[in-house]
PDB file of N, CA and C in Angstrom:
ATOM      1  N   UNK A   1       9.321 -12.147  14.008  1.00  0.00           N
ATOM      2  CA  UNK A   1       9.809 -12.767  12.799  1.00  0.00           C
ATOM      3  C   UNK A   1       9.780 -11.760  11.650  1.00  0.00           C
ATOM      4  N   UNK A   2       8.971 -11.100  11.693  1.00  0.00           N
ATOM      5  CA  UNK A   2       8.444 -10.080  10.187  1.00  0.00           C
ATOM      6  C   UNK A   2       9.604  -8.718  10.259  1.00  0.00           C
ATOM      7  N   UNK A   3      10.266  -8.427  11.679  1.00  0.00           N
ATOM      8  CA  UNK A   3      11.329  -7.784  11.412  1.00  0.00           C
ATOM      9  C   UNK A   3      12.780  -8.413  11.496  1.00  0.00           C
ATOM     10  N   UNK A   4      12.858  -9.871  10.996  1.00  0.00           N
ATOM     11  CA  UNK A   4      14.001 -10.204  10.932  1.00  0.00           C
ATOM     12  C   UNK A   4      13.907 -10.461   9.301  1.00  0.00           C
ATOM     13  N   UNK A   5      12.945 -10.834   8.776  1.00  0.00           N
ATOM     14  CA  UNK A   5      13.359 -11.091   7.409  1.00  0.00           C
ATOM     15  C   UNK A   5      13.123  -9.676   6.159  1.00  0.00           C
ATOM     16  N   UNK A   6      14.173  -9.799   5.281  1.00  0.00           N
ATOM     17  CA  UNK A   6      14.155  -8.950   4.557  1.00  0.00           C
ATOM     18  C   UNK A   6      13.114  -8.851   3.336  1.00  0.00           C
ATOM     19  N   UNK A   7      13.042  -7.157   3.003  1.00  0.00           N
ATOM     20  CA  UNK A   7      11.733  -7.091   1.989  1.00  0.00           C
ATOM     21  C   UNK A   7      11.516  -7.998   1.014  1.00  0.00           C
ATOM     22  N   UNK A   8      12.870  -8.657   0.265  1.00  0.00           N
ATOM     23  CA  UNK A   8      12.687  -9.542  -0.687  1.00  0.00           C
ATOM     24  C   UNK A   8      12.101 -10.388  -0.167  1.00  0.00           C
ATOM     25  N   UNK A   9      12.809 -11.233   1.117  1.00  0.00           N
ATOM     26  CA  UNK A   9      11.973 -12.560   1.785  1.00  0.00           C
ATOM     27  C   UNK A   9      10.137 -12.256   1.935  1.00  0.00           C
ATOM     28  N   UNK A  10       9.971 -11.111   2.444  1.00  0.00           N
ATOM     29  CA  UNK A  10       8.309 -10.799   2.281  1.00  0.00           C
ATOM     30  C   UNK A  10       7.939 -11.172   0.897  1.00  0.00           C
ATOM     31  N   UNK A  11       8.647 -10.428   0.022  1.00  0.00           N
ATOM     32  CA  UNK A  11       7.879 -10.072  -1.518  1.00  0.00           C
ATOM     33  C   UNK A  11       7.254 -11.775  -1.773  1.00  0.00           C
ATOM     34  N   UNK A  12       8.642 -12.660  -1.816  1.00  0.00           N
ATOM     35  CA  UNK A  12       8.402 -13.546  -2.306  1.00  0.00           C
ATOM     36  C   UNK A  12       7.517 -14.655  -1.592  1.00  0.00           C
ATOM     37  N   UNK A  13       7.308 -14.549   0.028  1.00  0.00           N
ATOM     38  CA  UNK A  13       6.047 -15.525   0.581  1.00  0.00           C
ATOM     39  C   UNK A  13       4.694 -14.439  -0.023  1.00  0.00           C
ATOM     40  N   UNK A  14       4.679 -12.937   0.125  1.00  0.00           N
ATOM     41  CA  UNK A  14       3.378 -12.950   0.066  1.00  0.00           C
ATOM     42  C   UNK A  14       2.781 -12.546  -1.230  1.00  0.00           C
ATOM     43  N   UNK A  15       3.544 -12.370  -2.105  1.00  0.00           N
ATOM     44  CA  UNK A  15       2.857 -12.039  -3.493  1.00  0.00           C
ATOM     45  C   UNK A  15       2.594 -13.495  -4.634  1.00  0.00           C
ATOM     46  N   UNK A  16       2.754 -14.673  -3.521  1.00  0.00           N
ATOM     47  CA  UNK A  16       2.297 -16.159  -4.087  1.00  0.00           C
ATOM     48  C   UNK A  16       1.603 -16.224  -3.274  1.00  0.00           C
ATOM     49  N   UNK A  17       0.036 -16.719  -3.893  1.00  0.00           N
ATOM     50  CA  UNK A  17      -1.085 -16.873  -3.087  1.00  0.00           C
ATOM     51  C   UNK A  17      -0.848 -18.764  -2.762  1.00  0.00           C
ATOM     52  N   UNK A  18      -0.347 -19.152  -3.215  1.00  0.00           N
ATOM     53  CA  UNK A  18      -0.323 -20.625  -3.131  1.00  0.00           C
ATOM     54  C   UNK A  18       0.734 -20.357  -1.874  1.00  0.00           C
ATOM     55  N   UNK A  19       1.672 -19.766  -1.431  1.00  0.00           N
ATOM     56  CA  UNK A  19       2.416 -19.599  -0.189  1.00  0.00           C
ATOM     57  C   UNK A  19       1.903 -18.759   0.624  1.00  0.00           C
ATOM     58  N   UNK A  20       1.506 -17.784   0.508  1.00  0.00           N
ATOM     59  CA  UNK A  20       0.971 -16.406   1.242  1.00  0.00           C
ATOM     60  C   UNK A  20      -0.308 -16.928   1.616  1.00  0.00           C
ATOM     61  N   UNK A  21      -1.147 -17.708   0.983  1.00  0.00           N
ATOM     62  CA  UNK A  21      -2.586 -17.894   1.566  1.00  0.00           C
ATOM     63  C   UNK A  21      -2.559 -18.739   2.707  1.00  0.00           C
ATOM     64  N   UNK A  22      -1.486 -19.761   2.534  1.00  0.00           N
ATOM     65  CA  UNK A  22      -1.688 -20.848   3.207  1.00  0.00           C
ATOM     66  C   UNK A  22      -0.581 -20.014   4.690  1.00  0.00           C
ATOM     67  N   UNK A  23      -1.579 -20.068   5.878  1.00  0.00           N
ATOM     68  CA  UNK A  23      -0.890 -19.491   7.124  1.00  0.00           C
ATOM     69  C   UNK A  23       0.183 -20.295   7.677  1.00  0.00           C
ATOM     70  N   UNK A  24       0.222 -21.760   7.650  1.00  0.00           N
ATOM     71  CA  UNK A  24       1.207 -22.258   7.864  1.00  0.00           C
ATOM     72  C   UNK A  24       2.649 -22.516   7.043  1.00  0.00           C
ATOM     73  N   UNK A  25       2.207 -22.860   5.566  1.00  0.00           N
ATOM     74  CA  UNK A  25       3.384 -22.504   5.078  1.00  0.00           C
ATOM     75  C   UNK A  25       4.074 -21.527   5.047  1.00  0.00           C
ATOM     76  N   UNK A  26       3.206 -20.623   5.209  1.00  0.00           N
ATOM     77  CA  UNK A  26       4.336 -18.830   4.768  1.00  0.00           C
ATOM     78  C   UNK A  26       5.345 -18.507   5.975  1.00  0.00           C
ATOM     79  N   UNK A  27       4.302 -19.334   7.115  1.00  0.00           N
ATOM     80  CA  UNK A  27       5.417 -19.339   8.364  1.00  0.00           C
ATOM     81  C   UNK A  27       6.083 -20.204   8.091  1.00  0.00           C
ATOM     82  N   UNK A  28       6.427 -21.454   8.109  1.00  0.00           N
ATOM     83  CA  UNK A  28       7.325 -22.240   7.818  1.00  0.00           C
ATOM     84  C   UNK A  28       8.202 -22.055   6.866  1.00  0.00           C
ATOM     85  N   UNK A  29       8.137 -21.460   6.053  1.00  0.00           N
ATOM     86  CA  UNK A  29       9.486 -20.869   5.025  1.00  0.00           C
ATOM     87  C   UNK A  29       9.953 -19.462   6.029  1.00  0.00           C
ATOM     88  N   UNK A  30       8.688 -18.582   6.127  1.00  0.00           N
ATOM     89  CA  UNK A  30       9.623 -17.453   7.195  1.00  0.00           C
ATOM     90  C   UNK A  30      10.780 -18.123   8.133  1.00  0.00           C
ATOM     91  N   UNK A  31      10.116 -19.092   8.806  1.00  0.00           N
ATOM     92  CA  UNK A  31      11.281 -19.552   9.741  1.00  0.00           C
ATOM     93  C   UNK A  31      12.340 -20.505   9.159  1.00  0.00           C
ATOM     94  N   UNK A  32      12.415 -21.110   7.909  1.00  0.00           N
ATOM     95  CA  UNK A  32      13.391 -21.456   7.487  1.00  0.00           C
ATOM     96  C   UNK A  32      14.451 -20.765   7.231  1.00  0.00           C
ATOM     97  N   UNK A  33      13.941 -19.597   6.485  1.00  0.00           N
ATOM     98  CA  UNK A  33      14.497 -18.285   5.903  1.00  0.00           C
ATOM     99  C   UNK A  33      15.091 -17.967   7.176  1.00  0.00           C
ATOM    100  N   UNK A  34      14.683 -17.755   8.379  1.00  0.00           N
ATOM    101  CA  UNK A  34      15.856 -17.052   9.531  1.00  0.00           C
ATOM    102  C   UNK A  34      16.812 -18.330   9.632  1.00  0.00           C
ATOM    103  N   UNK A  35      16.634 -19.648   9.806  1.00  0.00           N
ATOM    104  CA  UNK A  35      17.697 -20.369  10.245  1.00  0.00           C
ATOM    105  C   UNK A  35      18.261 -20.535   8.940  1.00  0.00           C
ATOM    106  N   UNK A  36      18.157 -20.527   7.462  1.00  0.00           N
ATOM    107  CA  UNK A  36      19.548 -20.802   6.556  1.00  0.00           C
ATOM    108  C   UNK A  36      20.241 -19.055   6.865  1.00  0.00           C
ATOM    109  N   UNK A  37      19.509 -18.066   7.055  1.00  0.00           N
ATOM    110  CA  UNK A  37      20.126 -16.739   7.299  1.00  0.00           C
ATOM    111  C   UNK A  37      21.493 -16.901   8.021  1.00  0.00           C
ATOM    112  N   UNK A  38      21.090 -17.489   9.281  1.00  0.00           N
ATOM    113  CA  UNK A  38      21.978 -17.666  10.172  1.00  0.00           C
ATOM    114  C   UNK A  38      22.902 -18.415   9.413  1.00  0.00           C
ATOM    115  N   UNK A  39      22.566 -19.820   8.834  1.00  0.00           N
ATOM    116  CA  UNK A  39      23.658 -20.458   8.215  1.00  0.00           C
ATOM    117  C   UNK A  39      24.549 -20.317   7.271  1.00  0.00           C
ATOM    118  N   UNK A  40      23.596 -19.251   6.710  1.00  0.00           N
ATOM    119  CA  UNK A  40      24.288 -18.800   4.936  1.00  0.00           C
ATOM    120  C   UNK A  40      24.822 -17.625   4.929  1.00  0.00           C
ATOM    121  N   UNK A  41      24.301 -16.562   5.994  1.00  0.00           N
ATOM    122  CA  UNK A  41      24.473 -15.289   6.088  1.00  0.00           C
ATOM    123  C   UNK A  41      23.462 -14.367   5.048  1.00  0.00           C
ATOM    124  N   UNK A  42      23.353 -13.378   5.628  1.00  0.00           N
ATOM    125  CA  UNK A  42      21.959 -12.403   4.912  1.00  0.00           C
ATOM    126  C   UNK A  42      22.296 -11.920   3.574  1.00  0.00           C
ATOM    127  N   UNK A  43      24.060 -11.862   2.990  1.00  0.00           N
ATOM    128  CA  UNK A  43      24.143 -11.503   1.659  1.00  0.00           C
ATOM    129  C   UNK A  43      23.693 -12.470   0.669  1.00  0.00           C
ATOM    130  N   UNK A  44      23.806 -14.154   1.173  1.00  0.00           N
ATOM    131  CA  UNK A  44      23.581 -15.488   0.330  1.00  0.00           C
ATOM    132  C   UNK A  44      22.160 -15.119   0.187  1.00  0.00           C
ATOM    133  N   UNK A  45      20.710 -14.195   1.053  1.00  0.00           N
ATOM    134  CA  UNK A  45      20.096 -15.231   1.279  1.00  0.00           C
ATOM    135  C   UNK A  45      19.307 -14.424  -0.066  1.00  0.00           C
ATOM    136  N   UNK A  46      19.303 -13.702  -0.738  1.00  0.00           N
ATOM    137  CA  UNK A  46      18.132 -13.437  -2.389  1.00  0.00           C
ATOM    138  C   UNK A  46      18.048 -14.336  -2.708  1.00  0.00           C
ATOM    139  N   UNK A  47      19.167 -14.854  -4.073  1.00  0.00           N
ATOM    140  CA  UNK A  47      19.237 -15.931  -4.122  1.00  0.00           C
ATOM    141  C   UNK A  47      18.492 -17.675  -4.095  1.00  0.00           C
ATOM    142  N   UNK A  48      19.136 -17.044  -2.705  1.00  0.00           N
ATOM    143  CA  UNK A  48      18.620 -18.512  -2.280  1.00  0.00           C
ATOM    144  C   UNK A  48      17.225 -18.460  -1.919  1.00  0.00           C
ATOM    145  N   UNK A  49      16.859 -17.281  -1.576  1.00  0.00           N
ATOM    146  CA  UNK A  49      15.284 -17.600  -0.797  1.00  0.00           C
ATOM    147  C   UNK A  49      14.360 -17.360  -2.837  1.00  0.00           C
ATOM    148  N   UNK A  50      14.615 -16.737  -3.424  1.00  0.00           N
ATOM    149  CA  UNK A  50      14.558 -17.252  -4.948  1.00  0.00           C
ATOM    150  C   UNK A  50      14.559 -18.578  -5.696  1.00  0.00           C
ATOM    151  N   UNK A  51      15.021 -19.508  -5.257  1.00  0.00           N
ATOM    152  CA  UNK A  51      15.582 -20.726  -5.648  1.00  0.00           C
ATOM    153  C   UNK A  51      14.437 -21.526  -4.441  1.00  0.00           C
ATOM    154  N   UNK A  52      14.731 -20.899  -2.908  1.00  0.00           N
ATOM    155  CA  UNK A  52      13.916 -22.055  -2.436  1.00  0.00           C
ATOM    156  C   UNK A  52      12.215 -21.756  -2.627  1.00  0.00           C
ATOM    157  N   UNK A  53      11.992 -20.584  -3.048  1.00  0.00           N
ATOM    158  CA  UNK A  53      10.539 -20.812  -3.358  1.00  0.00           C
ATOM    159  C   UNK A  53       9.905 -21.284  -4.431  1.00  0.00           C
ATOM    160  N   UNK A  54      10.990 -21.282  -5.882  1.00  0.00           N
ATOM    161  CA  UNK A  54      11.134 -22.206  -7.018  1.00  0.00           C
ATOM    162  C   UNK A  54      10.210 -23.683  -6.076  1.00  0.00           C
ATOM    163  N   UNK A  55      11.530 -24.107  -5.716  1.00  0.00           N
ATOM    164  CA  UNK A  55      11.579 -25.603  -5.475  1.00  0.00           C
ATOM    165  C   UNK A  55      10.012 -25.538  -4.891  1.00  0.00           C
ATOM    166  N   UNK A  56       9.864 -24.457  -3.496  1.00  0.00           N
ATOM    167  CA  UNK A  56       8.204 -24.818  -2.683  1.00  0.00           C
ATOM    168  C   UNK A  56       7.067 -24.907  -3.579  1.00  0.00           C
ATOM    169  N   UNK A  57       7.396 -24.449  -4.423  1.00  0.00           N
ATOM    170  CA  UNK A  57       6.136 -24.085  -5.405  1.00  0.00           C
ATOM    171  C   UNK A  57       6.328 -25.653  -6.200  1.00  0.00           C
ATOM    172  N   UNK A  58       7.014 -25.640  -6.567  1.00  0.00           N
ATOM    173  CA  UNK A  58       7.089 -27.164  -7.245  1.00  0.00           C
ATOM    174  C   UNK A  58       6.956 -28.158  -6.449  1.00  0.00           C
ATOM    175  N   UNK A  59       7.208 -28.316  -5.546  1.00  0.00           N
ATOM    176  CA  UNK A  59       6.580 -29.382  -4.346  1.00  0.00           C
ATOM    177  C   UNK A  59       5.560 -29.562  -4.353  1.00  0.00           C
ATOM    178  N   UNK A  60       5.061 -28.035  -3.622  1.00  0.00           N
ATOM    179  CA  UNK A  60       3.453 -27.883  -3.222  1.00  0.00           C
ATOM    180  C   UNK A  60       2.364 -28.207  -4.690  1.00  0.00           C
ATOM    181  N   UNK A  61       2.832 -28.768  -5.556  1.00  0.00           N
ATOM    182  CA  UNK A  61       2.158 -29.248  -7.158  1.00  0.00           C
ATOM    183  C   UNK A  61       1.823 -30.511  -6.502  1.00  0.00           C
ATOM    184  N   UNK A  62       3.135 -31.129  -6.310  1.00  0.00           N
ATOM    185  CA  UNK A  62       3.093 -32.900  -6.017  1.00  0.00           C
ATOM    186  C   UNK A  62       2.614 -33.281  -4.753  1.00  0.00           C
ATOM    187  N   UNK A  63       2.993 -32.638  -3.566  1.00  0.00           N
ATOM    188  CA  UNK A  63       2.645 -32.725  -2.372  1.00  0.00           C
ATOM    189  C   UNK A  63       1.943 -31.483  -1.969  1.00  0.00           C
ATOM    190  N   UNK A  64       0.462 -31.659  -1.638  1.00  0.00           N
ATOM    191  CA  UNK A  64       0.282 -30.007  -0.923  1.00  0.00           C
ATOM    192  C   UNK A  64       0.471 -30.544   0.634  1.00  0.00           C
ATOM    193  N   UNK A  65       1.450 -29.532   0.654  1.00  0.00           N
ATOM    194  CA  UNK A  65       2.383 -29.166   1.726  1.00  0.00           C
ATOM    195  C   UNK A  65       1.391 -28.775   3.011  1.00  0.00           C
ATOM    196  N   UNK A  66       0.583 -27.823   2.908  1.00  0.00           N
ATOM    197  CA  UNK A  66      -0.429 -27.919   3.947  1.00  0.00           C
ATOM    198  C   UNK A  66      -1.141 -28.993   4.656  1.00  0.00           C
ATOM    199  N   UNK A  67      -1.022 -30.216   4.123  1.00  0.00           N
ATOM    200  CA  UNK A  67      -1.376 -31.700   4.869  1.00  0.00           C
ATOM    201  C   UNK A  67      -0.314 -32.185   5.632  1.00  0.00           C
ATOM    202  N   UNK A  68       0.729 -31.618   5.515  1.00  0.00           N
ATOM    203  CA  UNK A  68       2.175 -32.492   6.167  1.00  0.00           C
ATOM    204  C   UNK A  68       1.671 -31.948   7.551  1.00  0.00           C
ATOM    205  N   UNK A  69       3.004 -33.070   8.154  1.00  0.00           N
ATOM    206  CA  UNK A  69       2.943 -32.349   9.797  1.00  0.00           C
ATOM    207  C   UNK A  69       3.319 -31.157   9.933  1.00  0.00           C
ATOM    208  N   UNK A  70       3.453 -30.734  10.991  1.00  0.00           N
ATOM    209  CA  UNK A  70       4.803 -29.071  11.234  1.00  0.00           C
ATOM    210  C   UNK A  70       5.953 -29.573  11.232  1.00  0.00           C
ATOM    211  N   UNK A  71       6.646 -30.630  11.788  1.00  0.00           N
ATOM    212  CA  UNK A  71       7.787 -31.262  11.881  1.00  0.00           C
ATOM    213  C   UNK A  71       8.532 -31.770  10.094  1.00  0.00           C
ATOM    214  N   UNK A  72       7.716 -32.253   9.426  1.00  0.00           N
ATOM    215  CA  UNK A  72       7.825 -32.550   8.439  1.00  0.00           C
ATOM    216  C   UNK A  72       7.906 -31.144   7.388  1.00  0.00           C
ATOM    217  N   UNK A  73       7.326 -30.085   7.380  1.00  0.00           N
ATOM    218  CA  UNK A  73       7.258 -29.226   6.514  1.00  0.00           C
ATOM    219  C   UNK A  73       8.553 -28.247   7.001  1.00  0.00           C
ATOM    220  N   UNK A  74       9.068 -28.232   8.343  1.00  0.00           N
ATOM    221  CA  UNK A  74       9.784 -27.954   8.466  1.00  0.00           C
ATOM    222  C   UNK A  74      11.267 -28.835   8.102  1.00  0.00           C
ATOM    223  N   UNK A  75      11.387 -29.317   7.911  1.00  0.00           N
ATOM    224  CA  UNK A  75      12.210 -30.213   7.067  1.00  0.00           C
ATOM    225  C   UNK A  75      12.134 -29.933   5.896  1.00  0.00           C
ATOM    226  N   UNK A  76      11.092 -30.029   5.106  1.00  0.00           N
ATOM    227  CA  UNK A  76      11.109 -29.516   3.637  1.00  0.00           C
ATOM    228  C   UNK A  76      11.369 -28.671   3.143  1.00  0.00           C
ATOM    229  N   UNK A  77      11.112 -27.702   4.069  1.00  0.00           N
ATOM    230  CA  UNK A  77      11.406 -26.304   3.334  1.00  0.00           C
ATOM    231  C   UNK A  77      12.969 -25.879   3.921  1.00  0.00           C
ATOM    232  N   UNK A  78      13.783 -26.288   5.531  1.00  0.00           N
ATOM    233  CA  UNK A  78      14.866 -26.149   5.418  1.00  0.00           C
ATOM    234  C   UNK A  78      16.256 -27.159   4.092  1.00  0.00           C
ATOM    235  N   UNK A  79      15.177 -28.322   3.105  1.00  0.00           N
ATOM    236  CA  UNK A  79      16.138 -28.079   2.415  1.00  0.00           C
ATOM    237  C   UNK A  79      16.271 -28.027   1.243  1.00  0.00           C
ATOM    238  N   UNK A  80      15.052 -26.943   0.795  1.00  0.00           N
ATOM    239  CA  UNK A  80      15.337 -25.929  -0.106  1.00  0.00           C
ATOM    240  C   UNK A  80      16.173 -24.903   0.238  1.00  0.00           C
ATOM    241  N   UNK A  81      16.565 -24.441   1.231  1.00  0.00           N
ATOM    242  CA  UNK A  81      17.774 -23.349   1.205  1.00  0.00           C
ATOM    243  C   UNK A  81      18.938 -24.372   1.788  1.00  0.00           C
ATOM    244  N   UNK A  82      19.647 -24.718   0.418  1.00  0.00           N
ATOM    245  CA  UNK A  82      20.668 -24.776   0.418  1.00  0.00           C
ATOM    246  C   UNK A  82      22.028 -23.993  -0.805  1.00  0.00           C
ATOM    247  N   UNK A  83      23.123 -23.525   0.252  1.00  0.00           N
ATOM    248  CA  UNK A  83      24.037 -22.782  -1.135  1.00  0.00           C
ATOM    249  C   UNK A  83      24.595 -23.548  -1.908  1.00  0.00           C
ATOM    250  N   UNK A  84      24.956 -22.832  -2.775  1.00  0.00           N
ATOM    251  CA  UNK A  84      26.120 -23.406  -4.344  1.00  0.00           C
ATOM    252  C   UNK A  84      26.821 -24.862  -3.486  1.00  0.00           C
ATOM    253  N   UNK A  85      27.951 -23.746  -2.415  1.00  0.00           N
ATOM    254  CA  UNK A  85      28.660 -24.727  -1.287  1.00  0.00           C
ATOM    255  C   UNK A  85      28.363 -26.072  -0.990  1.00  0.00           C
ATOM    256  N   UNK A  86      26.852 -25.791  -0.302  1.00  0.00           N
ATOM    257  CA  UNK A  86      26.571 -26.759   0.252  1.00  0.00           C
ATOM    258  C   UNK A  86      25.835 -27.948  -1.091  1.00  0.00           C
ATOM    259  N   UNK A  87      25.499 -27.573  -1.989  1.00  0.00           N
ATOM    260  CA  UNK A  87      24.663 -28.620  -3.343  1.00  0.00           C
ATOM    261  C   UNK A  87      25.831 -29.354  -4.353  1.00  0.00           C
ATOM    262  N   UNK A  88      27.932 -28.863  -3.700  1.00  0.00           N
ATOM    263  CA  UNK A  88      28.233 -29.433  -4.826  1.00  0.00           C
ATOM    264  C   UNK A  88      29.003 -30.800  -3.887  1.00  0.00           C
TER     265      UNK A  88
END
């Protein structure tokens, strides 16, 4: 996984300790981050992986995300990456 996603996608799980600490979330956005890749393509994904850690971080306020299931957090975090395209 750590050589499919790009340096930005690192910067931004591990230089938030509220994402980076927690071992399951940081994977669960890593692997979101490869499947909108695939969906959005790797030029969409700054951006967007910018925007969807906005949103995780604001979640993880209301819901800490580390209590959800795996099934469930994976859901959450695939839909924070969504494009322009797909939000109008």
């Amino acid at each position: 996984m750590l050589a499919e996603l790009t340096e930005d996608a690192m910067v931004q799980i591990t230089e938030r300790p509220s994402i980076g600490g927690d071992t399951r979330v940081a994977r669960a956005f890593a692997e979101g981050w490869l499947r909108a890749a695939g969906r959005l393509g790797r030029p969409a994904m700054e951006g967007a992986t910018r925007e969807a850690i906005v949103r995780l971080r604001l979640r993880n306020q209301v819901q800490l995300l580390a209590e959800v299931g795996d099934r469930e957090l994976s859901e959450i975090v695939d839909s924070f990456f969504v494009s322009d395209q797909e939000r109008t």
